[in-house]
PDB file of N, CA and C in Angstrom:
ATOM      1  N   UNK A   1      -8.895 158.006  54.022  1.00  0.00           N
ATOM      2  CA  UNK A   1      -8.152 156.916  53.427  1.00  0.00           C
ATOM      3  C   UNK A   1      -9.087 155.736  53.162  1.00  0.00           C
ATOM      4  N   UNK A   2      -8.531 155.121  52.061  1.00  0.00           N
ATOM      5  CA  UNK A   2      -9.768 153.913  52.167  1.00  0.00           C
ATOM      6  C   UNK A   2      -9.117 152.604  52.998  1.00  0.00           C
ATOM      7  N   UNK A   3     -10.269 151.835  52.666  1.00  0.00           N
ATOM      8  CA  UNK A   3      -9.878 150.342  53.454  1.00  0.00           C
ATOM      9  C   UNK A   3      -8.662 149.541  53.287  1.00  0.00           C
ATOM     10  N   UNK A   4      -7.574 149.670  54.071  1.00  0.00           N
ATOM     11  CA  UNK A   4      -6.279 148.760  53.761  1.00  0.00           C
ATOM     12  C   UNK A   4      -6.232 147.463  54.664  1.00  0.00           C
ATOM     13  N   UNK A   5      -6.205 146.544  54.072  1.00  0.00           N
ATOM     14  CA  UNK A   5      -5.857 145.193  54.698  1.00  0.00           C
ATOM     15  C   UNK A   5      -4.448 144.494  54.985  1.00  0.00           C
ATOM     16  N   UNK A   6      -4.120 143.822  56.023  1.00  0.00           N
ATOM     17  CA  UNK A   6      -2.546 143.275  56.123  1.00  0.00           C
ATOM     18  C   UNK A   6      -2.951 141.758  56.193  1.00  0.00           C
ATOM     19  N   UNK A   7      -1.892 141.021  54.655  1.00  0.00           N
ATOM     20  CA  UNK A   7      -2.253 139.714  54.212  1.00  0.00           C
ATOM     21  C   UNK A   7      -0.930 139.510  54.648  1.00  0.00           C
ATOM     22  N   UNK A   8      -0.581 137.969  55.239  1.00  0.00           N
ATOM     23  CA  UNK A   8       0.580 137.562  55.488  1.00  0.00           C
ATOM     24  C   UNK A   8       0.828 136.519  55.090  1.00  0.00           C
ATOM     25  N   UNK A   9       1.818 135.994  53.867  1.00  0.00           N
ATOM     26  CA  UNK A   9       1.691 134.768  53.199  1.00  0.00           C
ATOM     27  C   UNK A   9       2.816 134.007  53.498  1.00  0.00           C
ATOM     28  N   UNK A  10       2.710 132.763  53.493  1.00  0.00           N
ATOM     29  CA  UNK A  10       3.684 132.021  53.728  1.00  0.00           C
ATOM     30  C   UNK A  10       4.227 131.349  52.395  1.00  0.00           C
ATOM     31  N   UNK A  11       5.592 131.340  51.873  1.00  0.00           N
ATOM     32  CA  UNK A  11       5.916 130.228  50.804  1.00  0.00           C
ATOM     33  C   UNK A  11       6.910 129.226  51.408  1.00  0.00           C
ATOM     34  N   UNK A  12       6.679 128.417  50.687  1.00  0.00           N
ATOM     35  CA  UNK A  12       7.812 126.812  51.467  1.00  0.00           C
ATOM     36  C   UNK A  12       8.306 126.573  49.785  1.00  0.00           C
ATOM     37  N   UNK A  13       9.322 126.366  48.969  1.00  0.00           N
ATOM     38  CA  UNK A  13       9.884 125.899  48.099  1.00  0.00           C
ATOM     39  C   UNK A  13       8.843 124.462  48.204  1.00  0.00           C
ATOM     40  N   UNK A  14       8.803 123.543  47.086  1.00  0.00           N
ATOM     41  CA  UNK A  14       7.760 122.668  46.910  1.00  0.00           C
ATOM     42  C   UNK A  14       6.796 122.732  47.964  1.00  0.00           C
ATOM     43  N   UNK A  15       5.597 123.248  48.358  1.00  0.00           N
ATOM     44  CA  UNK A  15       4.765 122.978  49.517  1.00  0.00           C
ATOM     45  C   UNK A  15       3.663 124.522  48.456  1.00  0.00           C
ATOM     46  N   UNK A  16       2.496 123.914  49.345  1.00  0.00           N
ATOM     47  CA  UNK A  16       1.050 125.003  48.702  1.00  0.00           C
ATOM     48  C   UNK A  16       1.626 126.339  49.736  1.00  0.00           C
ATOM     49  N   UNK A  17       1.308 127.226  49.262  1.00  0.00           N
ATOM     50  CA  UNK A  17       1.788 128.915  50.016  1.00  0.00           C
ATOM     51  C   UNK A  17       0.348 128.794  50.394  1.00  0.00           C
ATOM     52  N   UNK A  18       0.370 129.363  51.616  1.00  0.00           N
ATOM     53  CA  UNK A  18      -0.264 129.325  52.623  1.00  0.00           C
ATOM     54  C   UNK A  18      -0.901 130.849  53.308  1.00  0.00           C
ATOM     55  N   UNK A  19      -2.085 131.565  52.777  1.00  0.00           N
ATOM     56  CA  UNK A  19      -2.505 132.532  53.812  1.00  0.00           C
ATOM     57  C   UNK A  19      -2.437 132.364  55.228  1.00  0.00           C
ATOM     58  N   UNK A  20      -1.551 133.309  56.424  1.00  0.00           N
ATOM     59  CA  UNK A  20      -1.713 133.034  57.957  1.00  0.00           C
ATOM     60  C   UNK A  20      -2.323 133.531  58.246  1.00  0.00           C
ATOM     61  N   UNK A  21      -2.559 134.864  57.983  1.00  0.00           N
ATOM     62  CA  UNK A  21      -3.185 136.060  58.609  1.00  0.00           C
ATOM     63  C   UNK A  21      -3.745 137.227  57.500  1.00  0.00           C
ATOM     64  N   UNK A  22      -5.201 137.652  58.048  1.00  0.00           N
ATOM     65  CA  UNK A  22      -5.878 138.545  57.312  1.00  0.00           C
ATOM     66  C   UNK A  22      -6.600 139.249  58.074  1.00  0.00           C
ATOM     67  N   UNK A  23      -6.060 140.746  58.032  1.00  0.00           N
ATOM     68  CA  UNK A  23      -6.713 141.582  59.021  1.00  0.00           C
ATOM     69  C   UNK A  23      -7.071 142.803  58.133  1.00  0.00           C
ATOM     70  N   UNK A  24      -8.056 143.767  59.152  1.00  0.00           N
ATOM     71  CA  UNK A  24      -7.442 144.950  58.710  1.00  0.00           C
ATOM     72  C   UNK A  24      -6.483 145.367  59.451  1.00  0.00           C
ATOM     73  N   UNK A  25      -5.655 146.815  58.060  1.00  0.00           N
ATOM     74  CA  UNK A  25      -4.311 147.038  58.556  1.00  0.00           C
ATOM     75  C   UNK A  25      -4.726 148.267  59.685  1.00  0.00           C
ATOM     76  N   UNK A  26      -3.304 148.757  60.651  1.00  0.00           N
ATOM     77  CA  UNK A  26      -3.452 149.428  61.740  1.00  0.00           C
ATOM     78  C   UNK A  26      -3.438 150.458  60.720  1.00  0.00           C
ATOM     79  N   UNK A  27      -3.849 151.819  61.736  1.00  0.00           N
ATOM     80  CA  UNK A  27      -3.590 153.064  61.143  1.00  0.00           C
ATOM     81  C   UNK A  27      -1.694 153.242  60.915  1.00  0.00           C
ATOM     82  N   UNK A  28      -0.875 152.881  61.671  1.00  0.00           N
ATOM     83  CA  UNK A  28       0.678 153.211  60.656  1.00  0.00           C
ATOM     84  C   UNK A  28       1.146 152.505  60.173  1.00  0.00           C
ATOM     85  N   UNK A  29      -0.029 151.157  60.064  1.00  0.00           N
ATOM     86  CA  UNK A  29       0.718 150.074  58.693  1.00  0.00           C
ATOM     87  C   UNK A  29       0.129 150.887  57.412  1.00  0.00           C
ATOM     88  N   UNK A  30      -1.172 151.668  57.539  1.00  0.00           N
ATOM     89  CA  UNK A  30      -1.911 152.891  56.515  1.00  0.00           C
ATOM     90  C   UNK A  30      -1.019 153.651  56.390  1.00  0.00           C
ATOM     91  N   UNK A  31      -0.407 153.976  56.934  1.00  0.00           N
ATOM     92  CA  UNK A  31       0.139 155.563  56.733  1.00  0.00           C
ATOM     93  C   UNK A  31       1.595 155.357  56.459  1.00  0.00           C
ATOM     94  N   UNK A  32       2.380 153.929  56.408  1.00  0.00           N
ATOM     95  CA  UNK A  32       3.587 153.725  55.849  1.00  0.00           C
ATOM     96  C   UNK A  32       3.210 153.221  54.150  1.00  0.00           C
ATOM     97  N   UNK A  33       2.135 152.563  54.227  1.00  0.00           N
ATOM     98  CA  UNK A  33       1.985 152.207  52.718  1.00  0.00           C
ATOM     99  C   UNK A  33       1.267 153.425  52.299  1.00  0.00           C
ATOM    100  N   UNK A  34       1.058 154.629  52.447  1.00  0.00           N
ATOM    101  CA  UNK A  34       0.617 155.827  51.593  1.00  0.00           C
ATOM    102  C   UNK A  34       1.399 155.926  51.119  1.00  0.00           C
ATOM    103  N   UNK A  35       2.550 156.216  52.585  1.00  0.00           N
ATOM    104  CA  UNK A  35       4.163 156.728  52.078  1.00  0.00           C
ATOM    105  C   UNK A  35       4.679 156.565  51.167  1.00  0.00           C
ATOM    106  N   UNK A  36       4.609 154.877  51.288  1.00  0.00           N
ATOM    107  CA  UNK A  36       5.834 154.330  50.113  1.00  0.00           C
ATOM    108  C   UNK A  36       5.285 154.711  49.109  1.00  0.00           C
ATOM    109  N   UNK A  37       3.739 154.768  48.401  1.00  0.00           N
ATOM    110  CA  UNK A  37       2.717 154.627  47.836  1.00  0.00           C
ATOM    111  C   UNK A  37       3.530 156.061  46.855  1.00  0.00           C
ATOM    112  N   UNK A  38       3.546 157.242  47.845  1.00  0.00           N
ATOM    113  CA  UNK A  38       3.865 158.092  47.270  1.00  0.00           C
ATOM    114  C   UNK A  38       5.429 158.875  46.909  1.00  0.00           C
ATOM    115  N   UNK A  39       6.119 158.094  47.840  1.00  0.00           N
ATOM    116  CA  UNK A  39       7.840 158.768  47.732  1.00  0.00           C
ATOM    117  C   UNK A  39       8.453 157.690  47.198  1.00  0.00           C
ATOM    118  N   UNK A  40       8.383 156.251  47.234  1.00  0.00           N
ATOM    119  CA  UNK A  40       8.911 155.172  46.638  1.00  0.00           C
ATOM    120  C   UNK A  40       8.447 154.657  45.653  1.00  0.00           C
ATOM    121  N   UNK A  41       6.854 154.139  45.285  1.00  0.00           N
ATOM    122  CA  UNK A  41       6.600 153.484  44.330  1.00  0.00           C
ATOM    123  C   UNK A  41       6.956 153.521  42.740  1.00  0.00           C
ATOM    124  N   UNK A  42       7.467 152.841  42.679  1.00  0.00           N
ATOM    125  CA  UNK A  42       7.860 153.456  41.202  1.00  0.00           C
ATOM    126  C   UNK A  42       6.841 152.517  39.977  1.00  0.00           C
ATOM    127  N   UNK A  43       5.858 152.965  39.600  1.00  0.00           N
ATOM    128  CA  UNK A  43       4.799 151.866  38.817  1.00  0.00           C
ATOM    129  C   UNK A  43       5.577 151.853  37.146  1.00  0.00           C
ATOM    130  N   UNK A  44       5.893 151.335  36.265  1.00  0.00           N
ATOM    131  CA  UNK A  44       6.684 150.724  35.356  1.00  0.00           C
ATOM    132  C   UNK A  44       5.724 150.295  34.211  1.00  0.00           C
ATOM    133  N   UNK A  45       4.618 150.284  34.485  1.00  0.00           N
ATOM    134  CA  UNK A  45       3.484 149.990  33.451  1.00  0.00           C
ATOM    135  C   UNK A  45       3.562 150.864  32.011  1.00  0.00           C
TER     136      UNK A  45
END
């Protein structure tokens, strides 16, 4: 698998959105976004 990262953003209605957190992702935060990647994603392009 390649390199997956977990970004966690914050938005506030009027206020700057805010990066909290930037990691790499665990192995079953990997292996739920394959998932979706492959049984859910529906790309529309």
């Amino acid at each position: 698998m390649a390199s997956t990262s977990s970004l966690t953003v914050v938005y506030v209605p009027g206020k700057p959105t805010r990066i909290v957190s930037f990691r790499p992702a665990k192995r079953p935060e990997r292996e739920a976004y394959y998932a979706w990647l492959e049984n859910d994603f529906n790309d529309t392009r």
